[in-house]
N, C-alpha and C. Protein backbone atom coordinates (compact mmCIF):
# COMPACT_ATOMS: atom_id res chain seq x y z
N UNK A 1 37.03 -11.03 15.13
CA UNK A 1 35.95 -10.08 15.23
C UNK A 1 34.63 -10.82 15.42
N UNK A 2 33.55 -10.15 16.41
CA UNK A 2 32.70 -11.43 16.43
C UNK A 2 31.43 -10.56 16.03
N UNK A 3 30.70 -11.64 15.40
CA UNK A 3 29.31 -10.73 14.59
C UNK A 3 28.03 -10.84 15.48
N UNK A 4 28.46 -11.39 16.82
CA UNK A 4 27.44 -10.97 17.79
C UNK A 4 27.50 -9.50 18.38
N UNK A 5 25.76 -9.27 18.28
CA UNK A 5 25.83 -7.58 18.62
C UNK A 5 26.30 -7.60 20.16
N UNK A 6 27.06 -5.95 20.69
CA UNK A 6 28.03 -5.99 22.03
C UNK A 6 26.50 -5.75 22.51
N UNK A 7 25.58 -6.12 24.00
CA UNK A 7 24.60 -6.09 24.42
C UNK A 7 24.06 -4.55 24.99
N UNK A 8 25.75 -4.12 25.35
CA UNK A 8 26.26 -2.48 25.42
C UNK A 8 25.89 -1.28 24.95
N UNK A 9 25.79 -1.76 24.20
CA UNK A 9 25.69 -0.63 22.51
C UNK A 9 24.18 -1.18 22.03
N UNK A 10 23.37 -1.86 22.61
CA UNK A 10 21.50 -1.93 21.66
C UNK A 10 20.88 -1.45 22.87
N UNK A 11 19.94 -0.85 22.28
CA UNK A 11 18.84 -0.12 23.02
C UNK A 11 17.96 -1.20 24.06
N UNK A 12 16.80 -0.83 24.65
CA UNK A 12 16.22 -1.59 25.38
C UNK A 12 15.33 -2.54 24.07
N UNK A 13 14.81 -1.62 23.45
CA UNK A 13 14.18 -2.22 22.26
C UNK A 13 14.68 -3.43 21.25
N UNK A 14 15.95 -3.51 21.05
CA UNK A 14 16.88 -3.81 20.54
C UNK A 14 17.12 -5.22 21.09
N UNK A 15 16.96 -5.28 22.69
CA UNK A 15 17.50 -6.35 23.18
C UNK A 15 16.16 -7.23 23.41
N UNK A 16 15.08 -6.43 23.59
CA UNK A 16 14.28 -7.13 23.32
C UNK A 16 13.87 -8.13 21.76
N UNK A 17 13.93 -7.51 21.24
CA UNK A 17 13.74 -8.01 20.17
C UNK A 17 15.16 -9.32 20.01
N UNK A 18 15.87 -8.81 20.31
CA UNK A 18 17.05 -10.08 20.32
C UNK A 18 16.24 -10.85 21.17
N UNK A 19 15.94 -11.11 22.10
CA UNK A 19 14.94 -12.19 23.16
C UNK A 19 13.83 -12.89 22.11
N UNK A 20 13.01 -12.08 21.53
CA UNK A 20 11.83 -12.64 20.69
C UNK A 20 12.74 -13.61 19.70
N UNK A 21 13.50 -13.41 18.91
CA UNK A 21 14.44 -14.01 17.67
C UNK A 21 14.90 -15.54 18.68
N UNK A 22 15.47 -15.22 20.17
CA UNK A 22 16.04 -16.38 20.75
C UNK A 22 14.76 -17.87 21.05
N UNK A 23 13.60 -16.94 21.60
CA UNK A 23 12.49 -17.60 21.86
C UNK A 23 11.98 -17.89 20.63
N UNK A 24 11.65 -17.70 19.35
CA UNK A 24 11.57 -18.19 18.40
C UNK A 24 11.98 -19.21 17.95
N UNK A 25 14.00 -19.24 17.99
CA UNK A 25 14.66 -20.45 17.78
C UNK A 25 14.34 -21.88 18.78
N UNK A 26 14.10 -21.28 20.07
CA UNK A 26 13.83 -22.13 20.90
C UNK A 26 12.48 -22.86 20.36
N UNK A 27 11.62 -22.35 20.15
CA UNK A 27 10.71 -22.82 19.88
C UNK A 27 10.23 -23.81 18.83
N UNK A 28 11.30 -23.47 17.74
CA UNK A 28 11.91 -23.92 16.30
C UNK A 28 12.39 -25.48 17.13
N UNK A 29 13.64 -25.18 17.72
CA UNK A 29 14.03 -26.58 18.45
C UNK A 29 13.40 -27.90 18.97
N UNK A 30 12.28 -26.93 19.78
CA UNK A 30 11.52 -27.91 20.76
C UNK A 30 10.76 -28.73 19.55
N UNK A 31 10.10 -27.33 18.64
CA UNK A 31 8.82 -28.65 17.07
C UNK A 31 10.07 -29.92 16.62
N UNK A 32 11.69 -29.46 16.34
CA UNK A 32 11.88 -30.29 15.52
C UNK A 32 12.83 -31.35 16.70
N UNK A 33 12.80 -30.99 17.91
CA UNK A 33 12.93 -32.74 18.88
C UNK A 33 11.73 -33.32 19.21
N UNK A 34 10.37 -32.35 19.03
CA UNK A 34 9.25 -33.28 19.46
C UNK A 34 8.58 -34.07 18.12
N UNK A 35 9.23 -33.76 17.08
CA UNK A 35 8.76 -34.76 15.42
C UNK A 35 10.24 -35.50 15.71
N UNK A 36 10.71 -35.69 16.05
CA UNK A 36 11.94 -36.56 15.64
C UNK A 36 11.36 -37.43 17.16
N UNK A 37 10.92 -37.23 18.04
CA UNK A 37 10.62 -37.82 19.29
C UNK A 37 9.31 -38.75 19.00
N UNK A 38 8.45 -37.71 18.23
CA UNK A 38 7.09 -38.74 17.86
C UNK A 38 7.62 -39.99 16.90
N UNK A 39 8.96 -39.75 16.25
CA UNK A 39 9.10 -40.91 15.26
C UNK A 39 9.45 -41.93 15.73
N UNK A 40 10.61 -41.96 16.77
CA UNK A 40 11.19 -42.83 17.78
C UNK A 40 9.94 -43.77 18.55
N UNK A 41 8.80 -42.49 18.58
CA UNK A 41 7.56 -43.16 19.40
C UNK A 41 6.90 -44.16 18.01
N UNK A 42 6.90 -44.10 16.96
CA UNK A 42 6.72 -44.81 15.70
C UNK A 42 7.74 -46.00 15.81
N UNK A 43 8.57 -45.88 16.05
CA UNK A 43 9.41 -47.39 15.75
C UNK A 43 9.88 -47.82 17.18
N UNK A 44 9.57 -47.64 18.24
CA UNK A 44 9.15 -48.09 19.49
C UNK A 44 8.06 -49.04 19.25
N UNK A 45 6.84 -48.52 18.73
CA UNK A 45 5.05 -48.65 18.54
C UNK A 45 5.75 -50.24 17.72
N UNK A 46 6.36 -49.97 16.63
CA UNK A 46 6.74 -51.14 15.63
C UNK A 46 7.38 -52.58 16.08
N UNK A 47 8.50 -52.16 17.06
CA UNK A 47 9.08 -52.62 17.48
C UNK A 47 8.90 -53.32 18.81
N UNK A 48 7.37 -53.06 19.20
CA UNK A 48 6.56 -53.40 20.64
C UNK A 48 7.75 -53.36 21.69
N UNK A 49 8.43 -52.15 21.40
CA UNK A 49 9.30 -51.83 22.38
C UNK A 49 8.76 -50.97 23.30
N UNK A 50 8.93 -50.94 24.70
CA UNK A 50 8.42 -50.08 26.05
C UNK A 50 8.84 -48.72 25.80
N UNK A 51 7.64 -47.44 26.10
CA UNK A 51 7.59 -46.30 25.96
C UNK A 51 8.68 -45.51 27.00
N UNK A 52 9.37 -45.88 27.98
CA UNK A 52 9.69 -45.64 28.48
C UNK A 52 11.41 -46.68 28.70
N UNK A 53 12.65 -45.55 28.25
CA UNK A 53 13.84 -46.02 28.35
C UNK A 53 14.78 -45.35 29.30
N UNK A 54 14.91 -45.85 30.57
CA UNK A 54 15.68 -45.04 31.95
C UNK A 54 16.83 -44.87 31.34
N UNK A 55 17.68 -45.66 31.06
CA UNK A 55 19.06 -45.54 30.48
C UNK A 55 19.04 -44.41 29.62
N UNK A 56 18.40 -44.75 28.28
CA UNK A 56 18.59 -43.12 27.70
C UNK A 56 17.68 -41.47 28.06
N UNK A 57 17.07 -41.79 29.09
CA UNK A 57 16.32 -40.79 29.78
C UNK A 57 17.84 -40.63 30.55
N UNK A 58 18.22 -41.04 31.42
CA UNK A 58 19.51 -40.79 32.13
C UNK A 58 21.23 -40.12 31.03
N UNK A 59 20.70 -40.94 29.92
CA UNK A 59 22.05 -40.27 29.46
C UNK A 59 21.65 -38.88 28.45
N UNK A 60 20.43 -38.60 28.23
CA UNK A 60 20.09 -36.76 28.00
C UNK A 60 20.10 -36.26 29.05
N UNK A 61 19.36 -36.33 30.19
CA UNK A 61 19.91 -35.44 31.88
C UNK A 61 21.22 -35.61 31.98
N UNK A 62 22.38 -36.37 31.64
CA UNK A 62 23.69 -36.07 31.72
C UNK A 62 24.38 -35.24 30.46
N UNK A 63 23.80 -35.21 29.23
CA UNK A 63 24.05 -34.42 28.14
C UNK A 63 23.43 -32.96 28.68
N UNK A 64 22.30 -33.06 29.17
CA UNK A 64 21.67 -31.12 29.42
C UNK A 64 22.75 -31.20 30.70
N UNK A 65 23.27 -31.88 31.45
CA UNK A 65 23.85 -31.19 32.65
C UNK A 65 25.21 -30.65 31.76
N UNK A 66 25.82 -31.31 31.33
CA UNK A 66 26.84 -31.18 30.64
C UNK A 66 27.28 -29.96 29.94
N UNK A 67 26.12 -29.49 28.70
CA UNK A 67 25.86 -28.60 27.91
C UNK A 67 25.90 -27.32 29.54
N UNK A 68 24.91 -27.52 29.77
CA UNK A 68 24.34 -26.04 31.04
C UNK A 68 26.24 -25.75 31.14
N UNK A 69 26.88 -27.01 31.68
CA UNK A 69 28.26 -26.47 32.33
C UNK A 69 28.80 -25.90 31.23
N UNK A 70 29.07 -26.25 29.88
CA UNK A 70 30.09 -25.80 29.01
C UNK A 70 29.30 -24.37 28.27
N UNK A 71 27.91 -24.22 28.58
CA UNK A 71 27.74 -23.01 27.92
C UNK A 71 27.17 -21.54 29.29
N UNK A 72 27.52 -22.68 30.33
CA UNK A 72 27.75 -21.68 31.84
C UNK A 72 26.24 -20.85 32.56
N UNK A 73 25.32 -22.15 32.25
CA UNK A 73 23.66 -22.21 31.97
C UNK A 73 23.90 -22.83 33.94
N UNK A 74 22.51 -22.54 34.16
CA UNK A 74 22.37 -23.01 35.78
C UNK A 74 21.76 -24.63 35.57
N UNK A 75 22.51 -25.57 35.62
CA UNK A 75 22.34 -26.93 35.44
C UNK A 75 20.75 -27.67 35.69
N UNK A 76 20.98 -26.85 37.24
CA UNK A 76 19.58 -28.00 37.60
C UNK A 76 18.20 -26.93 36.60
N UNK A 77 18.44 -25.80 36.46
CA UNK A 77 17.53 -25.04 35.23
C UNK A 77 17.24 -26.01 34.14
N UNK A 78 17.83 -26.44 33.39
CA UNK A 78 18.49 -27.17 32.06
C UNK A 78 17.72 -28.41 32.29
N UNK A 79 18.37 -29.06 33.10
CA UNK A 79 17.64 -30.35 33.55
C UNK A 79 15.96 -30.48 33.64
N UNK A 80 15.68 -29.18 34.67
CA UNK A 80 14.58 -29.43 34.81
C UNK A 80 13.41 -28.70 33.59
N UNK A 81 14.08 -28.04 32.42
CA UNK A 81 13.39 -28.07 31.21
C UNK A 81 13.77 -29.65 30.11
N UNK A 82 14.44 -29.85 29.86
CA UNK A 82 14.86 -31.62 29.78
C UNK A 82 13.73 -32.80 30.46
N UNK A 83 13.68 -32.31 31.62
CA UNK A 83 13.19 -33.40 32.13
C UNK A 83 11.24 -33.29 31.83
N UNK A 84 10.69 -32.03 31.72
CA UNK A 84 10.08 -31.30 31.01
C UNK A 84 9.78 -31.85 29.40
N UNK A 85 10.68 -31.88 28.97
CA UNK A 85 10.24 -32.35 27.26
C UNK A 85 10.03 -33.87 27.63
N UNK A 86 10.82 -34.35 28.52
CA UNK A 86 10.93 -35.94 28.49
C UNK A 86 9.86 -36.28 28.84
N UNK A 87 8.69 -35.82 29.61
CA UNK A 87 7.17 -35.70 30.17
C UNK A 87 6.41 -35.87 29.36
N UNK A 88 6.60 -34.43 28.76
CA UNK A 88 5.76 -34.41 27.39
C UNK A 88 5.90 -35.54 26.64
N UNK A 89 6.89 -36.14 26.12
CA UNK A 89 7.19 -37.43 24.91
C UNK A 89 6.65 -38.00 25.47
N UNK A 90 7.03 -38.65 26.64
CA UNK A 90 6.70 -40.49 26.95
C UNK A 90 4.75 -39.98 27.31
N UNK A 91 4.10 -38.72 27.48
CA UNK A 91 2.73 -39.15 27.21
C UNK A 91 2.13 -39.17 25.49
N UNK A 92 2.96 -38.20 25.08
CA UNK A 92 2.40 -38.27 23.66
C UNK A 92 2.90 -39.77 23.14
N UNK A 93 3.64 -40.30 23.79
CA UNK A 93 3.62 -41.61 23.24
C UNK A 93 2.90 -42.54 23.37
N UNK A 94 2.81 -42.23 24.91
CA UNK A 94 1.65 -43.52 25.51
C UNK A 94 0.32 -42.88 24.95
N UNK A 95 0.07 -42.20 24.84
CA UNK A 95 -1.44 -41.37 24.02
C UNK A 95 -1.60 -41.93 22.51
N UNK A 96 -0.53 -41.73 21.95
CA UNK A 96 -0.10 -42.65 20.50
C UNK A 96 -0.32 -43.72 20.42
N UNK A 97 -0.36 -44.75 21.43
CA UNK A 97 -0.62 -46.40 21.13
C UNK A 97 -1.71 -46.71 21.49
């Protein structure tokens, strides 16, 4: 039995408000990868390691392509919000030092 509401059966109101609750979480997400991102930018800073890592920039665009396929999301969508946060970090980083 699944305790997600059928989309069928809620009003227009209803589904809206399911949207606000989703954009919320999303939003929840993005604060707690961009504090876990500023910390990385902290022991980068420590570590006089370069703000900028292609390899693991390349292996999250293969994790969001990945995810988009298994949760049946439009890939290059995914990516190009991914590639989006990855923007944002590497300036708040370079802004940071």
């Amino acid at each position: 039995m699944s305790t997600e509401p059928n989309p069928e059966d809620m009003s227009l109101d209803e589904l809206r408000e399911e949207i606000r609750a989703i954009d919320r979480e999303i939003v929840e997400k993005i604060a707690q990868r961009t504090y876990v991102a500023d910390t990385i930018a902290q022991v980068k800073a420590e570590k006089d390691l370069p703000t900028t890592d292609e390899a693991q920039e390349q292996a999250v665009m293969d994790r969001a392509g990945e995810n988009a396929e298994r949760f049946d999301v439009e890939s290059n969508l995914v990516k190009a919000v991914f590639r989006l946060l990855i923007e944002l970090n590497k300036v708040e980083q370079r802004e940071s030092r």
